[in-house]
Structures are given as C-alpha cells and as structure tokens.
N, C-alpha and C. Protein backbone atom coordinates (compact mmCIF):
# COMPACT_ATOMS: atom_id res chain seq x y z
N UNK A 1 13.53 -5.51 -24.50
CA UNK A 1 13.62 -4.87 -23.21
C UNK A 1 12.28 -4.18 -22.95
N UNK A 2 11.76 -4.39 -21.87
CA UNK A 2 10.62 -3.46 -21.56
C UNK A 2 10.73 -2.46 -21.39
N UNK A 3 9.73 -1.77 -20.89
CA UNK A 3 9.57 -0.28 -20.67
C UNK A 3 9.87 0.05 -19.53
N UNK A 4 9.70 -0.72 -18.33
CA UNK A 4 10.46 -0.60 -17.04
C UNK A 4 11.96 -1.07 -17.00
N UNK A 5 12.43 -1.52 -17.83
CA UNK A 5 14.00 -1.60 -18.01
C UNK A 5 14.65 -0.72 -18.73
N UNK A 6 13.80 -0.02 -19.72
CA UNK A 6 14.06 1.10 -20.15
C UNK A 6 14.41 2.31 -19.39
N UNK A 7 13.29 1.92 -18.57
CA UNK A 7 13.59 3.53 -17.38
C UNK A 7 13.95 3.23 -16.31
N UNK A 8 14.50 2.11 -15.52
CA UNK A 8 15.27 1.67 -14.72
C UNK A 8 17.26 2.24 -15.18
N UNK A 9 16.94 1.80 -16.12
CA UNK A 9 18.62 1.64 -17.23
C UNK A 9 18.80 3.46 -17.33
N UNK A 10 17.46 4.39 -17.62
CA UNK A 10 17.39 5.70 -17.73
C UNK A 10 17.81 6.47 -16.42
N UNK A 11 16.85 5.95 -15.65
CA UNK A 11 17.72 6.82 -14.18
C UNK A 11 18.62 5.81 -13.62
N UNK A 12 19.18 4.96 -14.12
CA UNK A 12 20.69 4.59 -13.79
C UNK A 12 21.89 5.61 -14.22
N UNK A 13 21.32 6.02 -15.74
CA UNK A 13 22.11 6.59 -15.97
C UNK A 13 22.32 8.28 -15.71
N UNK A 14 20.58 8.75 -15.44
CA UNK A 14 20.90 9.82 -15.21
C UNK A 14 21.87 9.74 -13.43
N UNK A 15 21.42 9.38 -12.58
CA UNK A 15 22.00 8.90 -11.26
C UNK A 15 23.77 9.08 -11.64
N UNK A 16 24.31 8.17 -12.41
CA UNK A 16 25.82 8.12 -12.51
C UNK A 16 25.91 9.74 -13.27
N UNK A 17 25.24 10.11 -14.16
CA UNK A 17 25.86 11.34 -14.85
C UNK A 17 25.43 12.54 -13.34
N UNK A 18 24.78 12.44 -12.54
CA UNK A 18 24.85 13.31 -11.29
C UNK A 18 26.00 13.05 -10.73
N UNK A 19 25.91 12.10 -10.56
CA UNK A 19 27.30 11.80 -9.23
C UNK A 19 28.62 12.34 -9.78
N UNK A 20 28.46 12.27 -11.50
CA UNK A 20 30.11 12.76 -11.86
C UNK A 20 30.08 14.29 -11.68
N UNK A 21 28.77 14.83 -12.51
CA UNK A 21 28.92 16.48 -12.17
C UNK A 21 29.44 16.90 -10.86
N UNK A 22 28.17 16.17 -9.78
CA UNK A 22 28.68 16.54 -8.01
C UNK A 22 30.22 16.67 -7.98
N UNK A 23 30.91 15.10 -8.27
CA UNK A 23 32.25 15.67 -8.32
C UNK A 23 32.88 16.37 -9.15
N UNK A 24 32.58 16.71 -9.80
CA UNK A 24 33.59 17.36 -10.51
C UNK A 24 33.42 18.89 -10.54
N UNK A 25 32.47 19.27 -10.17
CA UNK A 25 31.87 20.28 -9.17
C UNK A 25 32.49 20.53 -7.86
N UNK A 26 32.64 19.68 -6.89
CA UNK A 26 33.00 19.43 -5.63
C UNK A 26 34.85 20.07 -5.86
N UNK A 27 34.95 19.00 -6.94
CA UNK A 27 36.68 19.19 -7.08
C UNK A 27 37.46 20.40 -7.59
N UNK A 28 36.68 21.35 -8.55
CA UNK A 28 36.22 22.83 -8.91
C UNK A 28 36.68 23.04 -7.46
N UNK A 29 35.15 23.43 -6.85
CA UNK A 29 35.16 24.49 -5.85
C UNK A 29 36.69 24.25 -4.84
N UNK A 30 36.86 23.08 -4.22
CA UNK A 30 38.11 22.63 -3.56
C UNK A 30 39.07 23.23 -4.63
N UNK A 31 39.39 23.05 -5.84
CA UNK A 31 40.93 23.72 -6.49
C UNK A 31 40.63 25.27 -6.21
N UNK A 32 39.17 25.80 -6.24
CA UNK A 32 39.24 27.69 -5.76
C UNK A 32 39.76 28.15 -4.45
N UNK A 33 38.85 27.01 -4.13
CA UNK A 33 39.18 27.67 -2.70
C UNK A 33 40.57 27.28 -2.29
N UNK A 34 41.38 26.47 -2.65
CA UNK A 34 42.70 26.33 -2.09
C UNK A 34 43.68 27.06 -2.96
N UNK A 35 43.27 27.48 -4.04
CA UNK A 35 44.04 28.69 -4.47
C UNK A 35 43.85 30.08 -3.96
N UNK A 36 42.69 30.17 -3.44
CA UNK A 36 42.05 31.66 -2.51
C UNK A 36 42.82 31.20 -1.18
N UNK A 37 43.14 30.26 -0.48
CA UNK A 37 43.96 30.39 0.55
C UNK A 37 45.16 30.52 -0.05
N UNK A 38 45.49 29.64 -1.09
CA UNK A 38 47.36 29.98 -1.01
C UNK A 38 47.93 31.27 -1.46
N UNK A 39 47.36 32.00 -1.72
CA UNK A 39 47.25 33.57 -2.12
C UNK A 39 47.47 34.17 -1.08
N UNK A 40 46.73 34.12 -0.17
CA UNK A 40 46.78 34.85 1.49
C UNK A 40 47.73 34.25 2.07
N UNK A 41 48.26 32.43 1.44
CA UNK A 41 49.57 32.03 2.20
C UNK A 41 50.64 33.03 1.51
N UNK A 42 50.77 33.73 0.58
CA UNK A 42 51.65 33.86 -0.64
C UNK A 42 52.35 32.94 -1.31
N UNK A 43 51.67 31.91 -1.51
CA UNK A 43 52.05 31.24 -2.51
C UNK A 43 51.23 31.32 -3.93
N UNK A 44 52.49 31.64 -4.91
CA UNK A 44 52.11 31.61 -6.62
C UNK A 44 52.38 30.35 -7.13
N UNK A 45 52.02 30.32 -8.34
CA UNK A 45 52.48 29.77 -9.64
C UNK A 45 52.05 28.10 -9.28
N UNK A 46 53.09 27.17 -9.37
CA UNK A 46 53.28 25.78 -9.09
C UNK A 46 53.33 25.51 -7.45
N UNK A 47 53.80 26.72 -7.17
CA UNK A 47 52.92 26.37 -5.25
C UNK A 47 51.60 26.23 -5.22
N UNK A 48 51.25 27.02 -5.84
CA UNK A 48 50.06 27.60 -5.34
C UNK A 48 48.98 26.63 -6.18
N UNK A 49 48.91 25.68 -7.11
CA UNK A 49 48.46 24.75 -7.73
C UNK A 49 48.81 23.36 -7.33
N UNK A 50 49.67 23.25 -6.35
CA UNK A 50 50.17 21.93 -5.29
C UNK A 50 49.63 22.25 -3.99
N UNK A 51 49.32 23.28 -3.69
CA UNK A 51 48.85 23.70 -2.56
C UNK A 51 46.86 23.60 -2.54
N UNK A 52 46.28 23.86 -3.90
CA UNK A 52 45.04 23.79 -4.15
C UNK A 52 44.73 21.98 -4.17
N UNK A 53 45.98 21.49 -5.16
CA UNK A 53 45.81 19.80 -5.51
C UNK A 53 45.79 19.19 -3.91
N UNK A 54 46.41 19.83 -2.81
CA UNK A 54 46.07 19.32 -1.62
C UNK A 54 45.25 19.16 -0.87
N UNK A 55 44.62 20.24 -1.08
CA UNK A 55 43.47 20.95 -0.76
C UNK A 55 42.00 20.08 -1.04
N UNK A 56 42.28 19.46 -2.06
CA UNK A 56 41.44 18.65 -3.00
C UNK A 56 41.75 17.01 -2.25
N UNK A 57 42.92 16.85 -2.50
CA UNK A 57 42.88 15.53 -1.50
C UNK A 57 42.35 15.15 -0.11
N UNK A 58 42.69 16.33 0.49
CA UNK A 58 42.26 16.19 1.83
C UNK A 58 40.83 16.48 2.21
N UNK A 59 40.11 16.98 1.47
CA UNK A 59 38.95 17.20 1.20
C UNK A 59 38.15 15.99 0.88
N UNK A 60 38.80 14.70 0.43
CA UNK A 60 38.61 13.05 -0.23
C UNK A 60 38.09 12.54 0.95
N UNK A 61 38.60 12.94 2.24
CA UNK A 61 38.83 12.71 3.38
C UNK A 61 37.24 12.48 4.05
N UNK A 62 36.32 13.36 4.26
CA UNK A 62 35.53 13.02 4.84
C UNK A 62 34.13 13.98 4.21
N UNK A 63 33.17 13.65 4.23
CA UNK A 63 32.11 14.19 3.42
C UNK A 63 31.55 15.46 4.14
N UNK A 64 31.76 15.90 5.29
CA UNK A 64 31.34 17.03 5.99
C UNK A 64 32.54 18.19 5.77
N UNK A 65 33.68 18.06 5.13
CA UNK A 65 34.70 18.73 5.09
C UNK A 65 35.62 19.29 5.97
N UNK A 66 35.12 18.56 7.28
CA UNK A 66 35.48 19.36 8.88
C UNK A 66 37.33 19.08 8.44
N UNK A 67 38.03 17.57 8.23
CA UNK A 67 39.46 17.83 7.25
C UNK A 67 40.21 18.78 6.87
N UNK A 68 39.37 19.15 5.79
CA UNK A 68 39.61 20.42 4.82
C UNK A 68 39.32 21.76 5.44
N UNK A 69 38.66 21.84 5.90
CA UNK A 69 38.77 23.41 6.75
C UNK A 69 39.55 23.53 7.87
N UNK A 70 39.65 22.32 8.72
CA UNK A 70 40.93 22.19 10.09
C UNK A 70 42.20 22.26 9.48
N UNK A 71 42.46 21.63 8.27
CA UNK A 71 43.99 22.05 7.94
C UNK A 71 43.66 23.55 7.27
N UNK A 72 43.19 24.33 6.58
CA UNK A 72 42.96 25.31 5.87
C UNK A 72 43.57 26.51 7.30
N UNK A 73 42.30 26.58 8.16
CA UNK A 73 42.33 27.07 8.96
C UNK A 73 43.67 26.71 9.77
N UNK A 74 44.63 25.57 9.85
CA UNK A 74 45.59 25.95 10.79
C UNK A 74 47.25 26.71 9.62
N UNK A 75 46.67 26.10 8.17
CA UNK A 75 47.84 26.98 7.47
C UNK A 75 47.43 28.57 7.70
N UNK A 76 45.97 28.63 8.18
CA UNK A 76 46.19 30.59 7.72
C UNK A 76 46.47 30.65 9.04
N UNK A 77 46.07 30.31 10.07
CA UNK A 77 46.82 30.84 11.83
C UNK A 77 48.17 30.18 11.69
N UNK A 78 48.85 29.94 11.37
CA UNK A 78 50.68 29.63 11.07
C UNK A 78 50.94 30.82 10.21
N UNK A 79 50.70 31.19 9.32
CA UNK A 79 51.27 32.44 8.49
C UNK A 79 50.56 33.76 9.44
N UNK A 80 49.62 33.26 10.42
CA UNK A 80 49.37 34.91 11.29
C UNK A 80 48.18 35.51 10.30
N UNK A 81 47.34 34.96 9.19
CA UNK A 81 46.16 35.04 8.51
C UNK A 81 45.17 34.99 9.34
N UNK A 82 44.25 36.02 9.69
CA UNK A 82 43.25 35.66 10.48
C UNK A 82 41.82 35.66 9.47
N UNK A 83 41.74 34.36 9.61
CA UNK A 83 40.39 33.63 8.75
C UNK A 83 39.79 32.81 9.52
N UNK A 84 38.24 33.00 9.97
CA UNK A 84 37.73 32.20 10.91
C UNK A 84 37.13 30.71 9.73
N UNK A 85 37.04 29.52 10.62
CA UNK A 85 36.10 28.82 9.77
C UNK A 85 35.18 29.03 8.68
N UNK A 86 34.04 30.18 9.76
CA UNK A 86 32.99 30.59 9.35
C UNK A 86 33.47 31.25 7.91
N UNK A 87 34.50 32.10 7.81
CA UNK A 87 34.46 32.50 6.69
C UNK A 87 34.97 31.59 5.38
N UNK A 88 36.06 30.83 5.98
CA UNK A 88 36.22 29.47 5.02
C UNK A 88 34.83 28.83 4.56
N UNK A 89 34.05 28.35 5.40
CA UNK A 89 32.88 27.76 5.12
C UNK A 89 31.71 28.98 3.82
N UNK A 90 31.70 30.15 3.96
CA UNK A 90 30.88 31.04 3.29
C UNK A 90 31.96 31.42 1.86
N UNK A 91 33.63 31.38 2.14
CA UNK A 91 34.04 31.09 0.50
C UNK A 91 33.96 29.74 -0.01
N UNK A 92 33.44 29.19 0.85
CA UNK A 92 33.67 27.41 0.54
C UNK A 92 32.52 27.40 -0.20
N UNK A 93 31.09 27.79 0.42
CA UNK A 93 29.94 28.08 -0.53
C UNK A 93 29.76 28.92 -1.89
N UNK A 94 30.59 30.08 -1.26
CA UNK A 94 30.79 30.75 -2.74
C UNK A 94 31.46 30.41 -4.07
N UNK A 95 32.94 29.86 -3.25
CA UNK A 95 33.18 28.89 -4.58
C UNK A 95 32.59 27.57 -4.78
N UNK A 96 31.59 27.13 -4.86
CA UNK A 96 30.39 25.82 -4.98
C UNK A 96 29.83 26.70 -6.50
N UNK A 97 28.96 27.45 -6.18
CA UNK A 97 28.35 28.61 -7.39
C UNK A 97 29.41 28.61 -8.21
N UNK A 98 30.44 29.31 -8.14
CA UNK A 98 31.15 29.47 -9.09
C UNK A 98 31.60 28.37 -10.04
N UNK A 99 32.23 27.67 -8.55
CA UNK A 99 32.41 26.25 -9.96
C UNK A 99 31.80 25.16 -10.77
N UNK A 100 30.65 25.52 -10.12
CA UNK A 100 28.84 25.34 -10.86
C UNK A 100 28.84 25.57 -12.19
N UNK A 101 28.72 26.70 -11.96
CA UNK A 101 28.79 27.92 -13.30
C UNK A 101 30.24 27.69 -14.30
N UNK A 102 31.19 26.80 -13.87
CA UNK A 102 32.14 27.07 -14.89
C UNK A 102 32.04 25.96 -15.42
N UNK A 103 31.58 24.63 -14.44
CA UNK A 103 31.52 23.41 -15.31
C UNK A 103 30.34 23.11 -16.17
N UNK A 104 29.36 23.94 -15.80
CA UNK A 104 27.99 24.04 -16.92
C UNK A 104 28.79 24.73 -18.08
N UNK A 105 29.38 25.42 -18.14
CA UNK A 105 29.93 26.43 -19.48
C UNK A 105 30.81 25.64 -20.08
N UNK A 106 31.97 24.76 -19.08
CA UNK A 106 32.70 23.74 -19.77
C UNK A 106 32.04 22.49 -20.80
N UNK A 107 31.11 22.04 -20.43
CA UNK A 107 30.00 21.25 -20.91
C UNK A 107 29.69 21.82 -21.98
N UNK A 108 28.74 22.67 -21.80
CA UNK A 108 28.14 23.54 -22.85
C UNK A 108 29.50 23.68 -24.06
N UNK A 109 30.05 24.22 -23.83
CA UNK A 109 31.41 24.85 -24.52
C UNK A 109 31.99 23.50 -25.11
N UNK A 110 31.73 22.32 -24.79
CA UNK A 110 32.50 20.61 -25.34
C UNK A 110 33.53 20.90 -24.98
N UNK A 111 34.75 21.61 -23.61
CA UNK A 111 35.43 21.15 -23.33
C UNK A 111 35.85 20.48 -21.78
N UNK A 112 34.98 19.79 -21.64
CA UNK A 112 34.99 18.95 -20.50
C UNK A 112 33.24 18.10 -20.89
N UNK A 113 34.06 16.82 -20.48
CA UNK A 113 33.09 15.76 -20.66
C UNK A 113 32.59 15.09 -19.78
N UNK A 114 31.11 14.84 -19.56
CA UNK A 114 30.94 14.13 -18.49
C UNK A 114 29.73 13.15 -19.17
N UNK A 115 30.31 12.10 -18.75
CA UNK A 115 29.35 11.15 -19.28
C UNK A 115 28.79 10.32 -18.36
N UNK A 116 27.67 9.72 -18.56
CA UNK A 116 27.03 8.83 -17.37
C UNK A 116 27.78 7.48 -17.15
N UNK A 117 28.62 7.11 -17.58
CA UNK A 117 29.08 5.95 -17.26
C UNK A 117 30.88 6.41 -17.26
C-alpha cells in the first residue's frame, strides 16, 4: 500500500470516528434537553426518559432542529410553561457543551466506545 493510501484510509477513518462522536454528542445533548423539558412538563422517572427518547427521535427529523423545538415549544405552551424558542435554542446550546464534556470523560473513562468504523 502506498503512502497516499495510507493517508487516504487515515482520514477515512478519522472522518467516520467524527461523524460517530457528532452523533453521539448530538444524541447526549437531545436526551438533556428533553429531560430539562419534561421536568417543567412534570414528568419523572420512565416518563420522563420516554419523553427525552422522543425528543431524540424527532430531532432525526431534520438537521436545523426547527422539528424538535416546534414540538418542544408546543408541549411547554399546552402545560401553560412559558419558554420561548430562543430560550430552547440557548439550553439547546448549553446542553451541546455539556454533553461534549460527558462523552469525552465517557471515552476517556473506557465506558463508551467509539470507534471509526
């Protein structure tokens, strides 16, 4: 193998080991933040972890997240929650960092794996 197949095959793989972090990153922040809404819905326990897993699906939906914040935003105006977008969108960022930070530590820590392929 040459040396340009070497490093073709190299950022192939770094490329796939990004794309898994992104998600699995992405899918983090979506389980926070839909547990930070179902809290303000009052939902606990196994609600409130079916309510985040939704949160996460519908989020699958479209890459700008406009989905995921239109339903977010119409469960908190149905319970009488007043949460604008804007602020969905700035915990939506905040939990990004956070779940940054937990899947680097998961890694680090060997319990969560992400491999390039």
């Amino acid at each position: 193998m040459s040396a340009f197949d070497e490093r073709e095959k190299a950022f192939e793989a770094k490329y796939h080991l990004d794309e898994e972090l992104a998600f699995k990153v992405n899918a983090r922040r979506d389980k926070l933040l839909g547990l930070w809404v179902a809290d303000k819905l009052g939902l606990k326990g196994d609600e409130a972890e079916a309510y985040a897993r939704s949160v996460l699906e519908t989020d699958m939906i479209d890459a700008a997240h406009a989905t995921m914040l239109a339903k977010l935003h119409a469960d908190l105006a149905a319970k009488e929650a007043d949460v604008s977008v804007e602020r969905l969108r700035h915990k939506m960022d905040k939990f990004y960092s956070e779940a940054y930070a937990q899947i680097v530590t998961d890694v680090a820590h060997g319990t969560l794996d992400v491999s390039p392929e």
